[in-house]
Protein backbone atom coordinates (compact mmCIF):
# COMPACT_ATOMS: atom_id res chain seq x y z
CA UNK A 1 70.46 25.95 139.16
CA UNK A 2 67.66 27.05 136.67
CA UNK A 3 67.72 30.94 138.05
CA UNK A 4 71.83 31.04 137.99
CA UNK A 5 71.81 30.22 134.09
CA UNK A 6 69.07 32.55 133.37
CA UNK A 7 71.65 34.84 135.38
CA UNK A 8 74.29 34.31 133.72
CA UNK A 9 72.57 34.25 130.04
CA UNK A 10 71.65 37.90 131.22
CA UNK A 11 74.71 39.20 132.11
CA UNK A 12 76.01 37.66 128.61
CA UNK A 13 73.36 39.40 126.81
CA UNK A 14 74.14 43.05 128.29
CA UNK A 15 77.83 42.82 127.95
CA UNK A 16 77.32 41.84 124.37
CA UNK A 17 75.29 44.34 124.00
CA UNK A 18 77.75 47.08 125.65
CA UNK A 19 80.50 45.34 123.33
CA UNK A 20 78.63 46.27 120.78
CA UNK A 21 78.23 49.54 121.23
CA UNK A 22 81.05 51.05 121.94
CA UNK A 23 82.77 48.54 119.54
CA UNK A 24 84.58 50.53 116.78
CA UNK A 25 82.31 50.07 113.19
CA UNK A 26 83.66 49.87 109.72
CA UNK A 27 81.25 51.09 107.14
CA UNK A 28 81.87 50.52 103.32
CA UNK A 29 78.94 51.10 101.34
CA UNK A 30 76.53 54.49 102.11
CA UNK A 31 72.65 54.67 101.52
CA UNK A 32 71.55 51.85 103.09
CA UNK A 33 70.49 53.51 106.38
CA UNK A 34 69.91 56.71 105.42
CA UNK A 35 69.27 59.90 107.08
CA UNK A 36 66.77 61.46 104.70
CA UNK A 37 65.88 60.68 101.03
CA UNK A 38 66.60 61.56 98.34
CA UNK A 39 70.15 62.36 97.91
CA UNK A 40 71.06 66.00 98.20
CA UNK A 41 72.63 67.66 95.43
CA UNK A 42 73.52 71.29 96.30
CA UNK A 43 74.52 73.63 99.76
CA UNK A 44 70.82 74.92 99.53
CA UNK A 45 69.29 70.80 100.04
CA UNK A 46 71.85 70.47 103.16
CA UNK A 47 70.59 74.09 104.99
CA UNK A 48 67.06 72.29 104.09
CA UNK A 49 67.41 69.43 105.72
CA UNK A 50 69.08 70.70 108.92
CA UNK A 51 65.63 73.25 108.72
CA UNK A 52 63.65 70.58 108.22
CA UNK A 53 64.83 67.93 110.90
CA UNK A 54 66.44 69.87 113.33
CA UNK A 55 64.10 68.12 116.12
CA UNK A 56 65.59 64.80 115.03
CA UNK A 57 69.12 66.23 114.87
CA UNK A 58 68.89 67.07 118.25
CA UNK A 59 67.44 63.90 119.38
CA UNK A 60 70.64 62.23 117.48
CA UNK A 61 73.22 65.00 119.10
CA UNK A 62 72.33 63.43 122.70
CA UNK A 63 72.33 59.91 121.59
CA UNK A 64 76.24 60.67 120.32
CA UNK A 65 76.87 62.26 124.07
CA UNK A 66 77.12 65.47 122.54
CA UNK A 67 73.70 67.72 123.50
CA UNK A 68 75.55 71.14 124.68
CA UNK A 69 77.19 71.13 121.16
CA UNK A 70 73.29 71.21 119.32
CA UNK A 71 72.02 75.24 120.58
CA UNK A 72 75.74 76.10 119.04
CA UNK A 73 75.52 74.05 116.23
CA UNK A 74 71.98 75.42 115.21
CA UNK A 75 73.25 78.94 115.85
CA UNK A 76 76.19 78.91 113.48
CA UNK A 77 74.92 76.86 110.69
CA UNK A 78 72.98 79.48 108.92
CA UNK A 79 76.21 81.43 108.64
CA UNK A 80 78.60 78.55 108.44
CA UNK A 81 81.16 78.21 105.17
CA UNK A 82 80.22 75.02 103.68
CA UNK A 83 82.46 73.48 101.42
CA UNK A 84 81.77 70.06 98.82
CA UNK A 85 84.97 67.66 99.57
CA UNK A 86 86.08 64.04 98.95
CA UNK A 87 86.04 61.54 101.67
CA UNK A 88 88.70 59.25 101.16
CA UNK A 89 89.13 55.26 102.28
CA UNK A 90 90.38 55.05 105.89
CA UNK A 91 88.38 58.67 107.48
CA UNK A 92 87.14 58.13 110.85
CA UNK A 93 84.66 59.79 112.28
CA UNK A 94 83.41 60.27 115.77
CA UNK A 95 79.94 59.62 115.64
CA UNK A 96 77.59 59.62 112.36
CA UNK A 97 73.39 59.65 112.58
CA UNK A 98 71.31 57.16 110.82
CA UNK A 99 68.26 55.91 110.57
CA UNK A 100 67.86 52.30 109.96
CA UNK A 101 66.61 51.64 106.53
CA UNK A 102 65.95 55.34 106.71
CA UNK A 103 62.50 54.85 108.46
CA UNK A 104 62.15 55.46 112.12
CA UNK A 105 63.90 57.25 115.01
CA UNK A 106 67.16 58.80 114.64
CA UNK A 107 70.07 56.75 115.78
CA UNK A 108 73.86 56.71 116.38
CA UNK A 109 76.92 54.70 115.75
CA UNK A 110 80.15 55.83 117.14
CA UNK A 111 84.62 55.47 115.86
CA UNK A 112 82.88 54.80 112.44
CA UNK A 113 85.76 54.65 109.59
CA UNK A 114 84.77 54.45 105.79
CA UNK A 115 86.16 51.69 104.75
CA UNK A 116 84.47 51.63 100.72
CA UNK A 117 86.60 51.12 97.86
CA UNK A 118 86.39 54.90 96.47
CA UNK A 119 86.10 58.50 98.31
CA UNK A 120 82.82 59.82 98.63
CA UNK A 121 81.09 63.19 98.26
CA UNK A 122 79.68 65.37 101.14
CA UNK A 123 79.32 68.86 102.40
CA UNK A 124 81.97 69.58 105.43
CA UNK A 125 81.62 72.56 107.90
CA UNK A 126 82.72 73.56 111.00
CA UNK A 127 80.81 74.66 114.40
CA UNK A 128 83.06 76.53 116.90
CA UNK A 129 82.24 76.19 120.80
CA UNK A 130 84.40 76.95 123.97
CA UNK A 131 87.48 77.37 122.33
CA UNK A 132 87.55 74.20 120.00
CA UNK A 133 86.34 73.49 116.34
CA UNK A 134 83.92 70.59 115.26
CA UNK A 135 84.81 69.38 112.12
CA UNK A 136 80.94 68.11 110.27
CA UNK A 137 80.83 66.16 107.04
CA UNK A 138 77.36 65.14 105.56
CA UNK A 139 77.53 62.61 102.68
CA UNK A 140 75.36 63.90 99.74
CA UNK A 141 73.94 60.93 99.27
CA UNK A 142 72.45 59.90 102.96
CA UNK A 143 72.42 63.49 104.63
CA UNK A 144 74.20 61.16 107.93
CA UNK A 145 74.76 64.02 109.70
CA UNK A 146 78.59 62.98 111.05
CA UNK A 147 81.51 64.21 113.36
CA UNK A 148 84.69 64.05 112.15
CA UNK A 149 87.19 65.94 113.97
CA UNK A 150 87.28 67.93 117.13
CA UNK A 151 90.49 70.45 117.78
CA UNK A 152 91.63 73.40 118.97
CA UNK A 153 90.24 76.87 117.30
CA UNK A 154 93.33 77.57 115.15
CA UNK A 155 94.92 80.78 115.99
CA UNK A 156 93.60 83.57 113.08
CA UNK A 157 96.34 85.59 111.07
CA UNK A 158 97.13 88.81 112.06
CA UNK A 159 95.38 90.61 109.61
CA UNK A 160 96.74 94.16 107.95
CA UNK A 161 95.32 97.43 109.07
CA UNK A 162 93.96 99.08 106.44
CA UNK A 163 94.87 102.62 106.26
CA UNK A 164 92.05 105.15 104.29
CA UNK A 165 94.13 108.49 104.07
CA UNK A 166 92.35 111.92 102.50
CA UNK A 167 94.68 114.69 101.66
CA UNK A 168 92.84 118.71 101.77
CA UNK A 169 94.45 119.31 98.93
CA UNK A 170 96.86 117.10 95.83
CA UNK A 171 98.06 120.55 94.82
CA UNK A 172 99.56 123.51 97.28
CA UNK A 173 101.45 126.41 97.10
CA UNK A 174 104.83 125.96 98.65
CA UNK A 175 105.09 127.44 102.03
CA UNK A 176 101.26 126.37 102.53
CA UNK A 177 99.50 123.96 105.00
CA UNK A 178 98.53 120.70 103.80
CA UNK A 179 96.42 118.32 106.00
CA UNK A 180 96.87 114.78 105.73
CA UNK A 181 93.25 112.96 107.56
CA UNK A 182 93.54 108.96 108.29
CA UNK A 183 91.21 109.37 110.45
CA UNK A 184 88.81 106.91 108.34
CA UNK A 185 91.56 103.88 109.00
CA UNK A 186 90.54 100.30 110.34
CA UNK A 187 91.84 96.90 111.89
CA UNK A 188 89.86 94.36 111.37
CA UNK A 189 91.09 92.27 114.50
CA UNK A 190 92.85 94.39 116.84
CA UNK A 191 92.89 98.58 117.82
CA UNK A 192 95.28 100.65 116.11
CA UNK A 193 98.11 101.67 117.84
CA UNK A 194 99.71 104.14 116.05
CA UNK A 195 99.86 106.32 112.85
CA UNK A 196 103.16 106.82 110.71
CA UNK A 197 102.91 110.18 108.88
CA UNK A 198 105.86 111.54 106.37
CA UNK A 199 106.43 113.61 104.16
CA UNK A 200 109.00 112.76 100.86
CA UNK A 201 110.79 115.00 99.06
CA UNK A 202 110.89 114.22 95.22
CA UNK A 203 114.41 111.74 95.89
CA UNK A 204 111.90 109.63 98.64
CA UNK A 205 114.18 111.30 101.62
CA UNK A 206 111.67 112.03 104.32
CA UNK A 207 111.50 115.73 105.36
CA UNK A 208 109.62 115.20 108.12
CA UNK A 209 107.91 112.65 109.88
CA UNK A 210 104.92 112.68 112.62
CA UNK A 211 103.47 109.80 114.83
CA UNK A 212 100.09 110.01 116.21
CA UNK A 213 99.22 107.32 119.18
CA UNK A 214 95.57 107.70 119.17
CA UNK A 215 92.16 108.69 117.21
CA UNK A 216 91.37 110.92 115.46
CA UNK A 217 95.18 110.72 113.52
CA UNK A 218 94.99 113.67 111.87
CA UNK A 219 98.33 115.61 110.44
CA UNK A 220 99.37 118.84 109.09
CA UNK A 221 102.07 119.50 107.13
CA UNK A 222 104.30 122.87 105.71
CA UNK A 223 105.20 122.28 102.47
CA UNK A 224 108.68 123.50 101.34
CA UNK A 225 109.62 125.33 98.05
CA UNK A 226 112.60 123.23 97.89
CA UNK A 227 111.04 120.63 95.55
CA UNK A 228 108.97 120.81 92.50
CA UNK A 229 107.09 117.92 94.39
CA UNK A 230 106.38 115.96 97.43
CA UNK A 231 105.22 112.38 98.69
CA UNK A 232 103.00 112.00 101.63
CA UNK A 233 102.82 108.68 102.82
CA UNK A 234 100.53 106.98 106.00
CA UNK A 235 101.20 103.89 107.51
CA UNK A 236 99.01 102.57 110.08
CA UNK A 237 100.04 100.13 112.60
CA UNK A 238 97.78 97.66 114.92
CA UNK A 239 98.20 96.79 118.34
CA UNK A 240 99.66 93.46 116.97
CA UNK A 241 102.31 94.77 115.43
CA UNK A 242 100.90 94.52 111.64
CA UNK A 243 101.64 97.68 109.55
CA UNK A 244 98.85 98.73 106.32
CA UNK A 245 100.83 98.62 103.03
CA UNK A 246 102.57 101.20 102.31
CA UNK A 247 100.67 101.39 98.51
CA UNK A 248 97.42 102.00 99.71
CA UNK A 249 97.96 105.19 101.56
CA UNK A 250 101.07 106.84 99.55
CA UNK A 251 99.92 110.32 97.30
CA UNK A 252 102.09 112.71 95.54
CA UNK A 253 101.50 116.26 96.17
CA UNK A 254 102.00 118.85 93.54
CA UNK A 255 103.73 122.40 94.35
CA UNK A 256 101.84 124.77 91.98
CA UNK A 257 103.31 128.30 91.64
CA UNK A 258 102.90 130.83 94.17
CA UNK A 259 101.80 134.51 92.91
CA UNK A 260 104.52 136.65 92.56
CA UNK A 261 104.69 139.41 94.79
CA UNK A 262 107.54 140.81 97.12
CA UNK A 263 110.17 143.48 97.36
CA UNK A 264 112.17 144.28 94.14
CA UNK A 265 115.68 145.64 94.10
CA UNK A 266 117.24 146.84 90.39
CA UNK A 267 120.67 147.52 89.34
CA UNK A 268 121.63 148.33 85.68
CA UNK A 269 123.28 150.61 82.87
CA UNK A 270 121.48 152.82 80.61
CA UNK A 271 122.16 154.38 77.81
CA UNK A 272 121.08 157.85 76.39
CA UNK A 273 121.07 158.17 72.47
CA UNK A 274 122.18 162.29 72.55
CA UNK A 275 124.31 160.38 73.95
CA UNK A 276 124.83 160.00 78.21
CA UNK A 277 125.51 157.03 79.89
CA UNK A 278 124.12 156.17 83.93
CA UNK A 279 123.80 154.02 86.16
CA UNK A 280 120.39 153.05 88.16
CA UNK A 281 118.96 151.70 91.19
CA UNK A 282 115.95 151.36 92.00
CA UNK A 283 113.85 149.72 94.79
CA UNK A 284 110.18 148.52 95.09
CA UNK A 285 107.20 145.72 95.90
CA UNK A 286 105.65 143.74 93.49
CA UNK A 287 101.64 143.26 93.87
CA UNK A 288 100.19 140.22 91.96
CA UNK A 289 96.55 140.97 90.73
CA UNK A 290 96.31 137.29 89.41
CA UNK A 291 98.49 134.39 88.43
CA UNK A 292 100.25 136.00 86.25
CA UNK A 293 100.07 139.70 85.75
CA UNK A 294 101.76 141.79 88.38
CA UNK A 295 101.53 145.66 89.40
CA UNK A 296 105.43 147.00 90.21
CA UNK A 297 105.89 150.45 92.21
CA UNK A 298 109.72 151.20 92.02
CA UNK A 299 111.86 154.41 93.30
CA UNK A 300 115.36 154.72 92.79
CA UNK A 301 117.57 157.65 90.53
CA UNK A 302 120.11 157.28 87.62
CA UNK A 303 123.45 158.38 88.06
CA UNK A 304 124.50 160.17 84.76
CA UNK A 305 128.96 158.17 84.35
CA UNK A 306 129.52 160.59 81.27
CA UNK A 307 127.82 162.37 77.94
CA UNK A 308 127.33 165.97 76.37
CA UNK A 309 123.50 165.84 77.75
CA UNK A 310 121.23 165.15 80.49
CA UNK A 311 121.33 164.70 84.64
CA UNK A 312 121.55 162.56 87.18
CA UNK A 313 118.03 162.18 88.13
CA UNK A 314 115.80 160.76 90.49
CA UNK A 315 112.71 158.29 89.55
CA UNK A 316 109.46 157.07 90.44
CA UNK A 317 107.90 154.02 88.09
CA UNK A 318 104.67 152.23 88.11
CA UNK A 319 104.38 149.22 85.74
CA UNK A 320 102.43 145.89 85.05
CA UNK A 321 104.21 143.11 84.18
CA UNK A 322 102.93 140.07 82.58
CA UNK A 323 104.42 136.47 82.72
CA UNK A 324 104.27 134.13 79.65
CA UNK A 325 105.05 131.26 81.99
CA UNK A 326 107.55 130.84 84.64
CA UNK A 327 110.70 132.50 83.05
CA UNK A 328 109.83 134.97 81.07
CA UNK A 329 107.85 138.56 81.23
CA UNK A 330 106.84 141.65 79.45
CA UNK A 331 106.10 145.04 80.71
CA UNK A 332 105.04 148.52 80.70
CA UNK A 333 104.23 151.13 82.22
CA UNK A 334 105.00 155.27 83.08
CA UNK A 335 107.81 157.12 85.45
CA UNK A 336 108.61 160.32 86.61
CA UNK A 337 112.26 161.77 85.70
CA UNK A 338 113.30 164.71 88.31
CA UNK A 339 116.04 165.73 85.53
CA UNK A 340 115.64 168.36 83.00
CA UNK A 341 112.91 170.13 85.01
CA UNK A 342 110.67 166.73 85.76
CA UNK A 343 109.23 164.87 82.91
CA UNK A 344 106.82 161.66 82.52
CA UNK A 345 108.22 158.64 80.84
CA UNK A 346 106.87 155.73 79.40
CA UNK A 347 108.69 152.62 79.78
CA UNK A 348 108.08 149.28 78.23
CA UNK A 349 111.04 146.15 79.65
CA UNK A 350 111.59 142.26 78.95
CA UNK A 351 112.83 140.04 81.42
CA UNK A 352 113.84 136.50 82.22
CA UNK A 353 114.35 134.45 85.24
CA UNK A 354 118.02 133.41 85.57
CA UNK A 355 117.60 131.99 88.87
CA UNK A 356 115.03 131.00 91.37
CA UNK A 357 115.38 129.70 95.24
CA UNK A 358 111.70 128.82 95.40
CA UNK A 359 110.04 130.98 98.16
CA UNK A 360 112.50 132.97 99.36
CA UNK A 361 114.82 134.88 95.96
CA UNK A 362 114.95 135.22 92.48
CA UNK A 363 117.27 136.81 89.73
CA UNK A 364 116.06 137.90 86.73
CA UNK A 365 117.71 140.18 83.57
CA UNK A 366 115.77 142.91 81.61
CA UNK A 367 116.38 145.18 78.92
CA UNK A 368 114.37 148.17 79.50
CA UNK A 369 113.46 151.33 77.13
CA UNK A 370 111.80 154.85 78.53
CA UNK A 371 110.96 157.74 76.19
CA UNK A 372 110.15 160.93 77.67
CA UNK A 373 106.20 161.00 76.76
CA UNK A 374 106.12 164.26 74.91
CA UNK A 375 109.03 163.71 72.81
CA UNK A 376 108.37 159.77 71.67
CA UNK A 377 110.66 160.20 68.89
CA UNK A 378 113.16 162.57 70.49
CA UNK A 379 117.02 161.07 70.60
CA UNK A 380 117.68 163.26 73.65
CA UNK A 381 114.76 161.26 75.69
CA UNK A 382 115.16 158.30 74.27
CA UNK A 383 117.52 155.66 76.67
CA UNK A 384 117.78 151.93 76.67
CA UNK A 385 119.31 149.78 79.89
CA UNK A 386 119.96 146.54 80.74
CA UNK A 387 119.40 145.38 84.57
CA UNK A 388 119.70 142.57 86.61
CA UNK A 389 115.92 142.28 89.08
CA UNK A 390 116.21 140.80 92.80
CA UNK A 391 112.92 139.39 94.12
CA UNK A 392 112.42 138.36 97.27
């Protein structure tokens, strides 16, 4: 009878015991049972103390049933984002580490819930492992190393590409190459799967477009003379589906002037001051020596209408022509006139540019004058035209 009461005492005993453990614990006041003194003020105390105790933390991560999680939790801390939070009245936690009275082995109480009259402050950070998240919070003023939450890894944002696009050149001559290199694009969490080139006119409608499907995206582009300027513009798109903004990889490119050069065609009506009146015609090829002076060879004849003096003559002219900008030009220069048994001339003209389809014709009017060059002041040599250029 003696031996079945001890018995049964014992069985009592362990199941109160077992009760006891697994029992869930309300805990409203912190500090009592401390993990480590003193209280830790800053991120740099908490990275510290896991240092400093990790042997103990590990001791206390197999108590709590949880020893696979410690090698990942020690790896990832170092790096890990911590953040200082609020605890507020009602938090549960998995499991929390203690020491009792803060002397002595590590030791650990599990389905703890704050239950104080006020949130408390602690450092919270998470450890990832096998595809879920573990959710830590350490309360500043006991360092109880506790685990709040477990869940699934969230699923991260598809982040943008971000597209790094070099141009050869921000200004071109019309008719030129231009290379467009965005080669130097990334994704941060996925390949790229394709590169959107275009080319904009100066209204934003795309003249041409080009798609490259794989490294090293590099474009080239003709640039027309239709447009004064012209808008490339690189998008880069991942293998998710996310495209870079369009702002970071959009640059205007600037059509500079080409130098003029090109076959010349002139028409006109002269007049001769003894007096005679002709028509000319004359064709040639302009050679530009820089951007803006020009060397003209021109052969054509003038075809006397009417007048007391003078012939119909044929004429060879070599001038240089300088433009002020754009429109406008001066020249001068010296010709051969077959008439009147072949003389020399010297001939100085203005021009402007009526009309311009870049790159391919322009129309400009002169006036031109031509003296025969031994007889400057001479009426009878003296004639003055007006003429309408083609350049092309």
């Amino acid at each position: 009878m003696k031996k079945k009461l001890l018995l049964l005492l014992g069985v009592c005993l362990v199941v109160t015991s077992a009760s006891s453990a697994f029992a869930a614990v309300t805990l409203k006041r912190l500090g009592d049972h401390p993990f480590i003194r003193p209280a830790m003020t800053t991120e740099a105390d908490l990275r510290t103390m896991v240092e400093k105790h990790s042997a103990d933390l590990q001791a206390g991560f197999a108590k709590a049933g949880t020893p696979e999680l410690f090698p990942e939790f020690m790896s990832q801390f170092p790096n890990a984002k911590i953040e200082t939070v609020q605890v507020a009245p009602g938090q549960r936690f998995d499991w929390m580490l203690f020491r009792k009275n803060g002397k002595g082995p590590v030791k650990t109480v599990k389905d703890v819930t704050w239950g104080g009259d006020a949130p408390f402050d602690a450092f919270k950070f998470y450890i990832d492992k096998d595809g879920q998240r573990y959710e830590f919070i350490v309360p500043s003023i006991c360092g109880n190393l506790s685990l709040m939450a477990v869940e699934a890894i969230p699923a991260q944002a598809n982040l943008e590409p971000v597209c790094n696009m070099k141009l050869s050149s921000s200004e071109i001559k019309c008719g030129q190459v231009i290379t467009v290199d965005a080669s130097g694009s990334t994704d941060a969490d996925g390949t790229i799967a394709e590169v959107v080139f275009q080319l904009l006119d100066s209204s934003n409608a795309v003249v041409t477009e080009k798609i490259d499907n794989e490294a090293p995206f590099v474009q080239e582009f003709t640039i027309p003379c239709e447009s004064p300027r012209y808008t490339v513009k690189t998008v880069v798109i991942d293998s998710n589906g996310a495209k870079s903004s369009p702002a970071d990889c959009t640059q205007t490119v600037t059509t500079v002037a080409q130098l003029r050069g090109g076959p010349v065609v002139d028409v006109g009506l002269a007049h001769q001051f003894d007096p005679a009146n002709y028509a000319f015609a004359r064709v040639g090829y302009e050679f530009p020596l820089t951007d803006k002076l020009t060397a003209m060879g021109l052969i054509g004849g003038f075809a006397k209408l009417d007048g007391d003096d003078g012939d119909s003559s044929f004429t060879a002219d070599a001038l240089l022509n300088y433009y002020f900008n754009d429109k406008m030009f001066v020249g001068g220069g010296v010709g051969f006139w077959s008439g009147n048994d072949g003389k020399a001339d010297l001939i100085v003209n203005l021009g402007y540019l009526v009309y311009e389809k870049p790159g391919s014709f322009k129309t400009s009017i002169f006036v031109e004058g031509r003296c025969q060059a031994d007889e400057l002041i001479s009426s009878y040599a003296s004639r003055l035209g007006v003429g309408v250029r083609f350049q092309f």
